[in-house]
C-alpha atoms as a PDB file:
ATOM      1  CA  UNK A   1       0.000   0.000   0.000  1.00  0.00           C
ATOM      2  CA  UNK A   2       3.010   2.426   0.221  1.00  0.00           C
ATOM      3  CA  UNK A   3       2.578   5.202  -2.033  1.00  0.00           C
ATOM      4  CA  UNK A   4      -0.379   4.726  -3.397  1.00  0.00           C
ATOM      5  CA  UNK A   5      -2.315   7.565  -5.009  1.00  0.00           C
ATOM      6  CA  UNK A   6      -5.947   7.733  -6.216  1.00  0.00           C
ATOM      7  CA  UNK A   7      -5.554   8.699  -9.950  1.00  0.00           C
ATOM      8  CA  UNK A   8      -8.878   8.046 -11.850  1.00  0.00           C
ATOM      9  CA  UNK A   9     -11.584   5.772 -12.377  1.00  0.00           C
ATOM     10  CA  UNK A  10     -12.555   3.367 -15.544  1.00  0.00           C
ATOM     11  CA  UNK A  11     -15.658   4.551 -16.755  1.00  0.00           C
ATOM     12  CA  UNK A  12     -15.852   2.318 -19.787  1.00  0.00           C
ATOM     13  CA  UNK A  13     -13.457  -1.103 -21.565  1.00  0.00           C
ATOM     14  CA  UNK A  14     -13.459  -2.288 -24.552  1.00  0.00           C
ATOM     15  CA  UNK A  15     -12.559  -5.761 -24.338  1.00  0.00           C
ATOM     16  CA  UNK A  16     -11.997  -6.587 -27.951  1.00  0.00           C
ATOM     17  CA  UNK A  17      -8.928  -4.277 -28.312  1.00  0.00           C
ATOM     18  CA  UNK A  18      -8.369  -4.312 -24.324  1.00  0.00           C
ATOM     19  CA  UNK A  19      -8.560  -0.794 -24.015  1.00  0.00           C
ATOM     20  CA  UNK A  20      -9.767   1.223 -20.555  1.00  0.00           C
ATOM     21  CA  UNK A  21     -11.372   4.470 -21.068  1.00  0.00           C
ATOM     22  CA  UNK A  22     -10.184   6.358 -17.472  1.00  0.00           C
ATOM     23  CA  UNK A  23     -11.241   9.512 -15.911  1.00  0.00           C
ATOM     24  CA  UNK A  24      -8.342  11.321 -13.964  1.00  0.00           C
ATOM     25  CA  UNK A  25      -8.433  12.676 -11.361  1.00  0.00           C
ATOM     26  CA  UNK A  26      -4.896  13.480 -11.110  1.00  0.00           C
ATOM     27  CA  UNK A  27      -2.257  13.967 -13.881  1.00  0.00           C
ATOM     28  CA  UNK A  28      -0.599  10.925 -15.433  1.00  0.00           C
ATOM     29  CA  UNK A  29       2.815  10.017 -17.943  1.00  0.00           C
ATOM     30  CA  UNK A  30       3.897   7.713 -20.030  1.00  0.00           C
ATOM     31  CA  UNK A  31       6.221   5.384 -18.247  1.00  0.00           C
ATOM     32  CA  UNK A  32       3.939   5.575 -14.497  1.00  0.00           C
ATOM     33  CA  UNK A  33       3.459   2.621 -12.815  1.00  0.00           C
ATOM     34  CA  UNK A  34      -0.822   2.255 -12.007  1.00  0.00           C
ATOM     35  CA  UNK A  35      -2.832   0.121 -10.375  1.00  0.00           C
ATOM     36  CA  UNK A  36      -6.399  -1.374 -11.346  1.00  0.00           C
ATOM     37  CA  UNK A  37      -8.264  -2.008  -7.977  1.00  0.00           C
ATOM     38  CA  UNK A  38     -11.947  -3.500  -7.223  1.00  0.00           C
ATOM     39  CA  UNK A  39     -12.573  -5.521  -3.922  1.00  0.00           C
ATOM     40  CA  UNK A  40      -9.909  -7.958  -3.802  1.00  0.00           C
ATOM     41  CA  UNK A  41      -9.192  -7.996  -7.766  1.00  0.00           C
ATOM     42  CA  UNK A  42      -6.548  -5.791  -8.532  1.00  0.00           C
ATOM     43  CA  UNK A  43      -3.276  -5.508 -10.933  1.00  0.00           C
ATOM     44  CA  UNK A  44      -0.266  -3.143 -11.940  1.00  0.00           C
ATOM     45  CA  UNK A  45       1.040  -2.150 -15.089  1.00  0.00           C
ATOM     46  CA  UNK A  46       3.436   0.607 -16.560  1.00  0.00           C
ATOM     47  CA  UNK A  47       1.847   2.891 -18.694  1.00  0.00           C
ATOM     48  CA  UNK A  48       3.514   2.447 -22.131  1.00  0.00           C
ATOM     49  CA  UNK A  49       0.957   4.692 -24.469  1.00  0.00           C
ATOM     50  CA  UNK A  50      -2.103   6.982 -23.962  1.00  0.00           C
ATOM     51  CA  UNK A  51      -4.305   8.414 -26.329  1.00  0.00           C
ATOM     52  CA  UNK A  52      -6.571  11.009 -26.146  1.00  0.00           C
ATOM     53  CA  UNK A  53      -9.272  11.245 -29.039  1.00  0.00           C
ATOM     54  CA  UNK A  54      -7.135   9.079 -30.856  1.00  0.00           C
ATOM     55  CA  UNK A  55      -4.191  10.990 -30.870  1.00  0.00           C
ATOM     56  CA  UNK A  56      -0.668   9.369 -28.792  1.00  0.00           C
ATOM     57  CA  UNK A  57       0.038  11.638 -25.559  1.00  0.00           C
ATOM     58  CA  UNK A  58       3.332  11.834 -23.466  1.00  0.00           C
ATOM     59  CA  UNK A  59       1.497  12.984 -20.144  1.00  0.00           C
ATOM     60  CA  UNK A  60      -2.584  14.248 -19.278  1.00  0.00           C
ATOM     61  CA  UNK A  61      -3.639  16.347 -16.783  1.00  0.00           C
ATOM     62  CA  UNK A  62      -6.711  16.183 -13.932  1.00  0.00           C
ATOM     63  CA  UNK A  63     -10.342  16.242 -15.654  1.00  0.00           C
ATOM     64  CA  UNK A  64      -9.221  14.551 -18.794  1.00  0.00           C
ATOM     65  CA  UNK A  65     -10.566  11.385 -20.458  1.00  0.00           C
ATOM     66  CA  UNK A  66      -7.903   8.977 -21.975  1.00  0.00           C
ATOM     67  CA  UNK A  67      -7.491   5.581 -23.856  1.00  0.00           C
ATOM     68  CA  UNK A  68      -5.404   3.179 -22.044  1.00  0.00           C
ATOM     69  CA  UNK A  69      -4.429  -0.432 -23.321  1.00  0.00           C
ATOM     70  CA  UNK A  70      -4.267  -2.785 -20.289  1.00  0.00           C
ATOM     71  CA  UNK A  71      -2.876  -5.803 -20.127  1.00  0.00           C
ATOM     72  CA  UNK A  72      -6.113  -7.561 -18.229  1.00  0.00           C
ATOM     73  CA  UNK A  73      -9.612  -7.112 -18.712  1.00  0.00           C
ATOM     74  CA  UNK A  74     -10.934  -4.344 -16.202  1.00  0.00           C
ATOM     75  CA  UNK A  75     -14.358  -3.178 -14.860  1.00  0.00           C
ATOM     76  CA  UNK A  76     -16.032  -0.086 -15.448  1.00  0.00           C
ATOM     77  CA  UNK A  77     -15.940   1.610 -11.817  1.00  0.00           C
ATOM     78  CA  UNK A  78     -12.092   0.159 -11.125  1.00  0.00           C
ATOM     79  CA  UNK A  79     -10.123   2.482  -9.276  1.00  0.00           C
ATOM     80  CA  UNK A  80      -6.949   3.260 -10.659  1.00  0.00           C
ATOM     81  CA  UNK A  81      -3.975   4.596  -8.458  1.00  0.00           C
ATOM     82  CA  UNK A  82      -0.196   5.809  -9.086  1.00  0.00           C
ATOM     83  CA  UNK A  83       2.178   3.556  -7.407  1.00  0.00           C
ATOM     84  CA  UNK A  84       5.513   4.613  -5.988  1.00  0.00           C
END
């Protein structure tokens, strides 16, 4: 649990192309370490790519909706947190 940081929420997957739509509610960059979290079901992964109407992004700021390819299948409502 050590420095762990509330970052966004999945509002939407698409599961054929493994891709999490996530609401932030904190800025996030390319090369973070996140981590999906539901009850006892959770993962981490480094975030290789975003993309933000379709378009490839280095870093996105609070508020902002982007397209992130995970590397399980995830829930809408997941909370996703910064590690480290």
């Amino acid at each position: 649990m050590l420095g762990e940081k509330p970052i966004g929420r999945v509002e939407h997957f698409y599961n054929k192309i493994s891709v999490a739509i996530i609401e932030l509610s904190a800025p996030l960059t390319v090369g973070d370490t996140i981590k999906f979290r539901k009850g006892e079901e959770e993962f981490e992964q480094t975030v290789d790519s975003m993309q933000i109407e379709h378009e490839q992004i280095k870093a996105a700021k609070k508020g902002q909706a982007i397209g992130l390819k995970t590397v399980q299948p995830v829930q809408e409502g997941m909370e996703v947190l910064k590690v480290g």
